[in-house]
Protein backbone atom coordinates (compact mmCIF):
# COMPACT_ATOMS: atom_id res chain seq x y z
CA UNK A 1 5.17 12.61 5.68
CA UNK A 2 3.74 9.94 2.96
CA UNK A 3 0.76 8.67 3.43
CA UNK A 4 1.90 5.09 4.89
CA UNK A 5 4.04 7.26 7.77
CA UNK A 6 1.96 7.08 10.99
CA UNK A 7 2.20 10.30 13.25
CA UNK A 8 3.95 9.96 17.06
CA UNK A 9 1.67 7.91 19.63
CA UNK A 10 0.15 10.86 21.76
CA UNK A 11 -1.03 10.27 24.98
CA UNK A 12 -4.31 8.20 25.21
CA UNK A 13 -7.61 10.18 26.89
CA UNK A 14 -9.19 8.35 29.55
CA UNK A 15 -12.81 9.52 30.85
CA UNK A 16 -13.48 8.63 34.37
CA UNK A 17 -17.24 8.77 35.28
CA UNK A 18 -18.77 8.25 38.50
CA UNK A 19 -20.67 9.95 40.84
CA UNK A 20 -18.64 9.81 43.93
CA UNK A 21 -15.92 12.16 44.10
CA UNK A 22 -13.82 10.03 46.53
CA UNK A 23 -14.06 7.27 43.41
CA UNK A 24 -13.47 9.52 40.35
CA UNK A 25 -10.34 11.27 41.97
CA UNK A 26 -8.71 7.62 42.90
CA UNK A 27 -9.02 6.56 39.17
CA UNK A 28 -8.09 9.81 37.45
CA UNK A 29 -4.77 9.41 40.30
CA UNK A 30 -4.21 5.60 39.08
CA UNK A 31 -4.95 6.44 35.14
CA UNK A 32 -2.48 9.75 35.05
CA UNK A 33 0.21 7.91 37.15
CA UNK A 34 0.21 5.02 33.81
CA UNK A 35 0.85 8.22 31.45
CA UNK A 36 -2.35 8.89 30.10
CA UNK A 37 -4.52 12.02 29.86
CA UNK A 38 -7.67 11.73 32.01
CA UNK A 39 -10.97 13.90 32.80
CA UNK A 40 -13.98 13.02 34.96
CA UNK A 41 -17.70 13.04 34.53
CA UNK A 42 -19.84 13.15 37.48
CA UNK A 43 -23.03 11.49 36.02
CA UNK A 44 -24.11 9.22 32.55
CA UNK A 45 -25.58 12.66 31.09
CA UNK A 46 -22.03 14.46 31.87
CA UNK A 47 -20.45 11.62 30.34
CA UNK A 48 -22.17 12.00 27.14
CA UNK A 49 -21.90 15.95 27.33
CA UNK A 50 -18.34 15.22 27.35
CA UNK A 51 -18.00 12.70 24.92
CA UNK A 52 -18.83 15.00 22.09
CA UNK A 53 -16.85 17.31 22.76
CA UNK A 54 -13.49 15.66 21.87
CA UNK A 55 -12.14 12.25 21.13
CA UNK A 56 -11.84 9.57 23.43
CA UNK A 57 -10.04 6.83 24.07
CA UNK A 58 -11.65 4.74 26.86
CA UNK A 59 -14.65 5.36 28.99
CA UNK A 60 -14.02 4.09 32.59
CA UNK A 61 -17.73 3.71 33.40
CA UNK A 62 -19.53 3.33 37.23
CA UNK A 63 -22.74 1.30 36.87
CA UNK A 64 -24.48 2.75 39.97
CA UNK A 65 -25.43 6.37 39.36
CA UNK A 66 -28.29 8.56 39.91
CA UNK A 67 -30.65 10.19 37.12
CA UNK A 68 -28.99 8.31 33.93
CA UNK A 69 -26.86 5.03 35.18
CA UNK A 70 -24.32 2.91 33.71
CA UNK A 71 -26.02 0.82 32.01
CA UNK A 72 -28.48 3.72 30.43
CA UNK A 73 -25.16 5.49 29.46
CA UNK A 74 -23.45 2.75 27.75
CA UNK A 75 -26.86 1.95 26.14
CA UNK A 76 -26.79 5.54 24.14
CA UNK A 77 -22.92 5.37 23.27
CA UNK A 78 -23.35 2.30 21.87
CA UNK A 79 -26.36 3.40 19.76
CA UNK A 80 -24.16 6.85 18.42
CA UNK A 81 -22.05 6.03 15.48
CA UNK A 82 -19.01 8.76 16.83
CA UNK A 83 -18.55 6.29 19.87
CA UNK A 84 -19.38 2.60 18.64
CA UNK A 85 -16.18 1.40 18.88
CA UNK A 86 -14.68 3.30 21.81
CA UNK A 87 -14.12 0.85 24.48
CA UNK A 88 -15.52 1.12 27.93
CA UNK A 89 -14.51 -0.52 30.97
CA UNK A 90 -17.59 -0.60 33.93
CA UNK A 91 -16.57 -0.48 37.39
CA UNK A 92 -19.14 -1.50 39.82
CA UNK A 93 -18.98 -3.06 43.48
CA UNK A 94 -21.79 -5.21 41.91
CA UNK A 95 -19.96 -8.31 41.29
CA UNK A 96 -22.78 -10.44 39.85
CA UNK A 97 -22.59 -12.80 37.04
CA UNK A 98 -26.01 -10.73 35.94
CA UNK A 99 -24.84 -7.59 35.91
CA UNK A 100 -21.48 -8.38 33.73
CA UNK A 101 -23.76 -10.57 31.20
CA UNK A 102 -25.95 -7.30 30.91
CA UNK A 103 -22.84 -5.18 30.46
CA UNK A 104 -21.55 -7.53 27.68
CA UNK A 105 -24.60 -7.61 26.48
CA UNK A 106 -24.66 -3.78 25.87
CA UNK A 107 -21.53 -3.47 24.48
CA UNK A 108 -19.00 -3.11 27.54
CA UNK A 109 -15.56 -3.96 26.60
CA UNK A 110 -14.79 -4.90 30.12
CA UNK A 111 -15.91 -5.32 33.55
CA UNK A 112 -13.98 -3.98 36.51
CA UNK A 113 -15.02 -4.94 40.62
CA UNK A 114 -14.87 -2.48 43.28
CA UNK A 115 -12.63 -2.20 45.29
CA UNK A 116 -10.19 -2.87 42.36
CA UNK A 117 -6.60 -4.31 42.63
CA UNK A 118 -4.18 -1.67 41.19
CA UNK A 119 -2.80 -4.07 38.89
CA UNK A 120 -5.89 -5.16 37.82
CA UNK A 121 -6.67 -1.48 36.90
CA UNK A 122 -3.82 -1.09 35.04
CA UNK A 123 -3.85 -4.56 32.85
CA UNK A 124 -7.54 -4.17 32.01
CA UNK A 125 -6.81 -0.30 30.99
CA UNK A 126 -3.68 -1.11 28.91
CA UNK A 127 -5.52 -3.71 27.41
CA UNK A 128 -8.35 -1.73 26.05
CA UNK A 129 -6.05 1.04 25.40
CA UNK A 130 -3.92 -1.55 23.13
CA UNK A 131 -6.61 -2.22 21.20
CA UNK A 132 -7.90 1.51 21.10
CA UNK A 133 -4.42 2.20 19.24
CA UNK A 134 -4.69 -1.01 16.91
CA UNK A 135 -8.38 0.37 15.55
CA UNK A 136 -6.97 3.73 15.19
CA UNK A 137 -4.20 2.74 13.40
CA UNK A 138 -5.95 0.51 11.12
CA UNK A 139 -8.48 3.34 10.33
CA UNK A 140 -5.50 5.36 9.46
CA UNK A 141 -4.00 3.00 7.30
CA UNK A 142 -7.77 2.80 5.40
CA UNK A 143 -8.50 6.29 4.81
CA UNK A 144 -4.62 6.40 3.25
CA UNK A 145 -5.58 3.45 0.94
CA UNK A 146 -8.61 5.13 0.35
CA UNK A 147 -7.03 8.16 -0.79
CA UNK A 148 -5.17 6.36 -3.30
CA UNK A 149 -7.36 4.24 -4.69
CA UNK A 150 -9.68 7.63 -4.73
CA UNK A 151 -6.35 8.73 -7.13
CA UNK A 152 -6.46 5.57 -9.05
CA UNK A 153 -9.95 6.22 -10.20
CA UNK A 154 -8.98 9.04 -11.20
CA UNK A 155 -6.31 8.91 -12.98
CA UNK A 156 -8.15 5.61 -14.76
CA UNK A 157 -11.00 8.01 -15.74
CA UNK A 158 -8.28 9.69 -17.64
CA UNK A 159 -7.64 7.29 -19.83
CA UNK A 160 -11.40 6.75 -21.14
CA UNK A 161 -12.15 9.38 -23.72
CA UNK A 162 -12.62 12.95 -22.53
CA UNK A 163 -15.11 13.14 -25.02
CA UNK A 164 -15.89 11.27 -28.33
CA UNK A 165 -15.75 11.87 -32.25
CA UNK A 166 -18.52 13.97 -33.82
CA UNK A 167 -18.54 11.89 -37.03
CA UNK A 168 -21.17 13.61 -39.29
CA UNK A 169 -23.93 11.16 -39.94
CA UNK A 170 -23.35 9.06 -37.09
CA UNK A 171 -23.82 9.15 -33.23
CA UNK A 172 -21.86 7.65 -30.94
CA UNK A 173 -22.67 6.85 -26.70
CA UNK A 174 -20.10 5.10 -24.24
CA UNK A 175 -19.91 4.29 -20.65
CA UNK A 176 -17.81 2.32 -18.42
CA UNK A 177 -18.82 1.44 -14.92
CA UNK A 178 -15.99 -0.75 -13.39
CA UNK A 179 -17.63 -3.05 -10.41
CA UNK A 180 -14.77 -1.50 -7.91
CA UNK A 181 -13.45 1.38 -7.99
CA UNK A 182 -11.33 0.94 -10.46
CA UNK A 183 -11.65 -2.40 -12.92
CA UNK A 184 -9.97 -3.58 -16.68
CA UNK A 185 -12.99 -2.95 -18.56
CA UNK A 186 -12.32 0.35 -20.96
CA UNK A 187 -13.52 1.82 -24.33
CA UNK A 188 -11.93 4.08 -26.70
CA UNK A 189 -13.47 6.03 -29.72
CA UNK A 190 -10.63 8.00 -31.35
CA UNK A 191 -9.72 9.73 -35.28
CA UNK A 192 -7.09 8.04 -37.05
CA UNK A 193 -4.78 9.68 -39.91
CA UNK A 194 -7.05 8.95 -42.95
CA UNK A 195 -10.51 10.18 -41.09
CA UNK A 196 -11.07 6.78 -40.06
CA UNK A 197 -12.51 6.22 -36.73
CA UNK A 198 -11.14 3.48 -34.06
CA UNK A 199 -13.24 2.01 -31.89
CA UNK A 200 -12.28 -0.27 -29.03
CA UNK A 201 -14.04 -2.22 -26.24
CA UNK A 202 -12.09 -4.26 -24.10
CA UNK A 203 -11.67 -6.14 -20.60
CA UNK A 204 -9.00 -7.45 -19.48
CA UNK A 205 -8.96 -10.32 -17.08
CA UNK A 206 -9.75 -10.19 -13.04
CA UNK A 207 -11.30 -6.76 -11.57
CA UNK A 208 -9.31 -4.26 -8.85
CA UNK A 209 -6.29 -2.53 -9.01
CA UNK A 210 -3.99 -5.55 -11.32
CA UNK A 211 -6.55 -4.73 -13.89
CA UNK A 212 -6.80 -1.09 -13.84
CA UNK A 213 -2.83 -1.12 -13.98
CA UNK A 214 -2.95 -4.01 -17.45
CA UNK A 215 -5.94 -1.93 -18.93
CA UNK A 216 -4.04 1.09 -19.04
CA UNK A 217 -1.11 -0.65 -20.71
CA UNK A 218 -3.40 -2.86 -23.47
CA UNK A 219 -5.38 0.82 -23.92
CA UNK A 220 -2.17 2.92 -24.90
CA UNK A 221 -0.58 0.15 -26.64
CA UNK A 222 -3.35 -0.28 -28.97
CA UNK A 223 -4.28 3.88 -29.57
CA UNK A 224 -0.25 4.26 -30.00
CA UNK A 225 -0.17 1.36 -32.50
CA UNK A 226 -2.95 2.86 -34.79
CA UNK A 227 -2.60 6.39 -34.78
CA UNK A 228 1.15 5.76 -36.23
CA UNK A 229 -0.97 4.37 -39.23
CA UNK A 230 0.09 6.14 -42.45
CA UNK A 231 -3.17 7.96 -44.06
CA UNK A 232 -2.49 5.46 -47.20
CA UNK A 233 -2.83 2.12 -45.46
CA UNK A 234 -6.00 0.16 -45.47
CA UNK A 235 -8.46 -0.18 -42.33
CA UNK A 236 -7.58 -4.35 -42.34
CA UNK A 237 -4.10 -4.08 -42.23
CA UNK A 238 -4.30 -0.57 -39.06
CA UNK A 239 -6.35 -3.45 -37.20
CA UNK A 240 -3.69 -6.32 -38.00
CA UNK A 241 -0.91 -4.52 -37.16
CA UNK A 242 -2.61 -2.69 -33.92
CA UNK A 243 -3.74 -5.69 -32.25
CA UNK A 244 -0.80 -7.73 -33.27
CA UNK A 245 1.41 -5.53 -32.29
CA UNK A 246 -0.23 -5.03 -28.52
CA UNK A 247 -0.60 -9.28 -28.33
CA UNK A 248 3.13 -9.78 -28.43
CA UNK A 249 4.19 -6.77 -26.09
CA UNK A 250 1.82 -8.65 -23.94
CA UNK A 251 2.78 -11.96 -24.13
CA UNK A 252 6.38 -11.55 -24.69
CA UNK A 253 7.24 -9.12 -21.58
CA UNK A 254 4.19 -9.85 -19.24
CA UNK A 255 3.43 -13.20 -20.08
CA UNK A 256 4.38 -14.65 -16.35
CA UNK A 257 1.50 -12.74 -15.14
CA UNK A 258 -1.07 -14.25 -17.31
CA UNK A 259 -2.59 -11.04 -17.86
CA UNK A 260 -5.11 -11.05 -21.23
CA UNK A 261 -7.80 -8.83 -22.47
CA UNK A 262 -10.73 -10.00 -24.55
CA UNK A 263 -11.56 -7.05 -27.54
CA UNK A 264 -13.76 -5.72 -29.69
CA UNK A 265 -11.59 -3.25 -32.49
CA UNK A 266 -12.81 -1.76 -35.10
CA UNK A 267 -12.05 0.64 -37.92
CA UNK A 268 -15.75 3.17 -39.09
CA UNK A 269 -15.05 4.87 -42.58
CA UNK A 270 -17.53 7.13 -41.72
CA UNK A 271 -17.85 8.54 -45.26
CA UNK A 272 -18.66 5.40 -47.16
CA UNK A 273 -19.88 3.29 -43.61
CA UNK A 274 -18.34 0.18 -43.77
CA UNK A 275 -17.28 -1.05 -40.45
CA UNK A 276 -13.75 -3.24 -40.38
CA UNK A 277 -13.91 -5.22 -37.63
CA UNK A 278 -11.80 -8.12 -35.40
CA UNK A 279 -13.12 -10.04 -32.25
CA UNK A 280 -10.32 -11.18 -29.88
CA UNK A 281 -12.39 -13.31 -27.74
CA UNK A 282 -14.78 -10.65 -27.00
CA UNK A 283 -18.55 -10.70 -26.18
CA UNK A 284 -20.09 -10.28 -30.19
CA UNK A 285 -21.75 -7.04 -30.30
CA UNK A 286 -24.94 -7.43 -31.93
CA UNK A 287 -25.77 -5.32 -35.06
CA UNK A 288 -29.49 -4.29 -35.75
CA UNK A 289 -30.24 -3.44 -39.37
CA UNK A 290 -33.31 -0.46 -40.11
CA UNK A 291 -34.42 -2.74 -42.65
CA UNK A 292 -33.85 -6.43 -42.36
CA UNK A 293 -35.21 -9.77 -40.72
CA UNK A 294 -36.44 -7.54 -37.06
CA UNK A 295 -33.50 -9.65 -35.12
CA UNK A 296 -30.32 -8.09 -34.12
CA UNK A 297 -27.25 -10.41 -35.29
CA UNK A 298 -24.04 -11.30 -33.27
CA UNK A 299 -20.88 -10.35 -35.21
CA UNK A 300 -18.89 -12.91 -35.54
CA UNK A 301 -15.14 -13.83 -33.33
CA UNK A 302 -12.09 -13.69 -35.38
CA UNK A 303 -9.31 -15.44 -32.61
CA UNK A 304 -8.34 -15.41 -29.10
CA UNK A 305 -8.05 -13.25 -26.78
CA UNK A 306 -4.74 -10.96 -26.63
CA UNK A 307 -1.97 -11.30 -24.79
CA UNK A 308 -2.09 -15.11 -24.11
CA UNK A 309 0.87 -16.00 -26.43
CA UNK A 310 3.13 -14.24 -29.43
CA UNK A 311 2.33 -14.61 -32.99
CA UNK A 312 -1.60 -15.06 -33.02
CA UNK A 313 -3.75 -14.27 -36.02
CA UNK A 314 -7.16 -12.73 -36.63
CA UNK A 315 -9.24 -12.58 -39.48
CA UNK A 316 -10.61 -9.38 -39.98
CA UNK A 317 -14.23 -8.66 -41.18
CA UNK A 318 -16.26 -6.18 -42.54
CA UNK A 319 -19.84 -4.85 -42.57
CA UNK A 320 -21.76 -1.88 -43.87
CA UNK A 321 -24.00 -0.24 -41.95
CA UNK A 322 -26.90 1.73 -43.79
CA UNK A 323 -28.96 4.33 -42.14
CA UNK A 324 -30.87 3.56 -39.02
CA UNK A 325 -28.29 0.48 -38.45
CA UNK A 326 -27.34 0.30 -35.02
CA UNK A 327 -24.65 -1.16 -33.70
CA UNK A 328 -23.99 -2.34 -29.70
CA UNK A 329 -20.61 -3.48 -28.47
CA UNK A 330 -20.67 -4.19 -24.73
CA UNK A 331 -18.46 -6.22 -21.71
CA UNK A 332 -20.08 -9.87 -20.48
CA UNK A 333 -20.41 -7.87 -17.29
CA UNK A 334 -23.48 -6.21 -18.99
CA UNK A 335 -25.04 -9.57 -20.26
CA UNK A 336 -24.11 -10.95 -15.94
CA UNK A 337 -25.99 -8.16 -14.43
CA UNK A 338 -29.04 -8.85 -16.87
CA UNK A 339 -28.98 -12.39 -16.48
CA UNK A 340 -31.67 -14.24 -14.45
CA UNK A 341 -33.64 -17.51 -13.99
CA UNK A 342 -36.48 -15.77 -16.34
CA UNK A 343 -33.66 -12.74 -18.68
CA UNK A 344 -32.07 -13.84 -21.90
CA UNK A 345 -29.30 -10.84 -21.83
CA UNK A 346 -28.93 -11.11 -25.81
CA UNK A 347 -32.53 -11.10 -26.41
CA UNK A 348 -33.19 -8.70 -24.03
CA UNK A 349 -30.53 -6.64 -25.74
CA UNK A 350 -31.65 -6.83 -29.11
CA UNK A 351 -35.22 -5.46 -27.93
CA UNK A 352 -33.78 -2.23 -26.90
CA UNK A 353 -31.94 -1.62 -30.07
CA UNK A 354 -35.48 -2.42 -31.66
CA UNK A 355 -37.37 0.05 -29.48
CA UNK A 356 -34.36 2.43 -29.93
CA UNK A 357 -34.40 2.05 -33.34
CA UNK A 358 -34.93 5.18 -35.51
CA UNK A 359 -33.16 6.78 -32.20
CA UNK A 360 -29.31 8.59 -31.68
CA UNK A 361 -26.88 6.14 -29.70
CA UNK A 362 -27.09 8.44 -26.27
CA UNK A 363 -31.20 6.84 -26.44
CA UNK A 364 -29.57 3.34 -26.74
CA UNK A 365 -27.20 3.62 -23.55
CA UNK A 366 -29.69 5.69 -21.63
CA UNK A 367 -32.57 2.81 -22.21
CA UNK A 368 -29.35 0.22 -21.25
CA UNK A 369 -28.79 1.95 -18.05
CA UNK A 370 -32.80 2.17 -17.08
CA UNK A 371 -32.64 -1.69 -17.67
CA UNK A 372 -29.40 -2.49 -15.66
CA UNK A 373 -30.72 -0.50 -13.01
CA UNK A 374 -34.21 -2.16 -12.98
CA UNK A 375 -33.04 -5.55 -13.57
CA UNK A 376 -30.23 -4.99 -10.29
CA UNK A 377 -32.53 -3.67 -7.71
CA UNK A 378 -29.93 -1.85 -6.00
CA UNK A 379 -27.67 -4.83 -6.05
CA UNK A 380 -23.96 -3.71 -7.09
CA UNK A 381 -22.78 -5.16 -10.17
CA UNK A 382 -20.56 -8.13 -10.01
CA UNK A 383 -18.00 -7.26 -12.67
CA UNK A 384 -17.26 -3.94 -14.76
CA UNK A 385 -20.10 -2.87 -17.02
CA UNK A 386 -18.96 -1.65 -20.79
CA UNK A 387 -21.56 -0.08 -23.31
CA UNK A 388 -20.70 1.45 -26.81
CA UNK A 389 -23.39 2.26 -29.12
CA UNK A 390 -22.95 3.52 -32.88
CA UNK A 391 -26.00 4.40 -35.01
CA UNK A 392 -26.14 5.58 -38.30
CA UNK A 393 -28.34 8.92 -38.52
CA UNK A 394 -31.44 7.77 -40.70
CA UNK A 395 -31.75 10.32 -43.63
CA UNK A 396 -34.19 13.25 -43.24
């Protein structure tokens, strides 16, 4: 059976609960002859002693009982989490505008007078036993979707990097924290054929599942694209050809959907630490020099965003980064949850690369994550979050 196949309707459990035996045998009659399993209670604290000991369906409830009534009893199912929803019907001989309100009031789903028309009885059980099979099926259609998106996350997880590059001289720090359970925001640190390193940060447009599914496809297009580079060729043209290359797949098969992805790619010659670099539409990481003016700089954009049409261009640029340079490439959904009427996110930014400074690139995202979660109070993020640091190891 796949998980969208609902099992066979089984028969529905009634509870009948009152404390007059001439009563509780005339429902459980009238509820079995309609098809349905049924059981008695003789009192509210029976009820409830009964109640968790299997499911129920419906809880036929008398109002006028000794030691715990009606109204006492459906007070304390209500307040249980196991029973919040189950419906309950209370049958009384009261028939007093009061008493219903009160019963409404606590949570009845129903109200039934004594002595009750048979065909009442039946169209006000049916009724709540209708909607008894509409919750259950909807919470069975939930936990499947559950499941699966519970698989989706998953199986996105897998396409982050396991684990990233030990490049000798340098650290390197990642995370990605999408703002559902799965989202298009991804990184990717990964060796290419000359030694080079590749790294990516990217998020593609709209959050949920349509994401997930588009940031899987930009991801592999642009890791298959580079690691066919040939050791020879230079780190400008690996970037060209990668991005280009993933752009026009894009645009020329998906285009309809109007699916994009705004990216940070880079190429790290680790040995000589010059960092090749091109900005489709991304957020500018910010680059903090050991020895400079004390301000981190924005890198600059080189062209649009990819996938939005065939044949774009970016320039490609190039820095070198000396020891104790630190470099931060992150999604706008970091500089959203650190916005505020008082926060400037890039300033705010560029002091935690200063008080990092001198640090490895696991200090950087660790002090990035004690700021998101300060600055969010518990509040869940509104988009996917995206953090890469790179520092070069000082000397010494």
């Amino acid at each position: 059976m796949n998980a969208d196949t609902l099992p066979e309707e089984r028969p529905m459990r009634v509870l009948v609960v009152d404390d007059l035996e001439l009563n509780r045998d005339l429902l459980l009659r009238r509820v079995q002859r309609l098809g349905h399993e049924a059981d008695v209670a003789v009192d509210g604290r029976d009820a409830l002693a009964k109640l968790a000991q299997r499911d129920w369906d419906l809880v036929l409830l008398d109002i006028t009982m000794p030691q715990m009534d009606g109204y006492e009893t459906l007070r304390h199912i209500r307040a249980d989490a196991r029973w919040a929803r189950l419906p309950v019907v209370m049958v009384s001989a009261i028939d007093e505008s009061d008493s219903v309100v009160r019963c409404l009031e606590l949570g009845a789903d129903d109200y039934l007078t004594k002595p009750f028309n048979p065909r009442v009885l039946q169209a006000r059980v049916e009724a709540s036993l209708a909607r008894k099979r509409l919750q259950d099926q909807q919470a069975r259609l939930l936990a499947a979707l559950s499941r699966e998106m519970e698989m989706g996350q998953r199986i996105q997880q897998g396409f982050l990097p396991a684990a990233l590059p030990a490049l000798p001289g340098w650290s390197l720090a990642a995370f990605c924290r999408p703002a559902r359970r799965v989202g298009g925001d991804f990184y990717d640190a990964f060796e290419l054929p000359a030694g080079q390193c590749m790294l990516v940060v990217a998020d593609v447009c709209d959050k949920g599942v349509g994401a997930a599914l588009y940031m899987a496809l930009f991801r592999s297009l642009l890791r298959i694209t580079a690691l066919q580079a040939p050791a020879s060729e230079p780190a400008p043209q690996t970037l060209r050809r990668s991005v280009t290359a993933t752009n026009d797949y894009i645009a020329q098969v998906h285009g309809q959907e109007n699916m994009f992805a705004t990216a940070f790619v880079a190429v790290l010659d680790p040995q000589g630490g010059v960092l090749s670099y091109l900005n489709a539409g991304h957020e500018p990481p910010l680059l903090r020099r050991a020895c400079g003016p004390g301000s981190a700089e924005a890198l600059r954009i080189s062209g649009p965003a990819l996938g939005l049409l065939a044949g774009q261009g970016w320039e490609v640029h190039r820095e070198s980064l000396s020891a104790g340079d630190a470099l931060l490439a992150f999604s706008d959904g970091l500089a959203e949850a650190l916005d505020g009427p008082q926060a400037q996110p890039q300033h705010r930014l560029g002091l935690l690369l200063d008080a990092a400074q001198g640090r490895d690139a696991a200090t950087v995202t660790a002090a990035i994550d004690q700021e998101l979660a300060a600055h969010a109070a518990g509040e869940m993020p509104g988009d996917d979050i995206t953090v890469l640091a790179l520092v070069r190891q000082p000397r010494g």
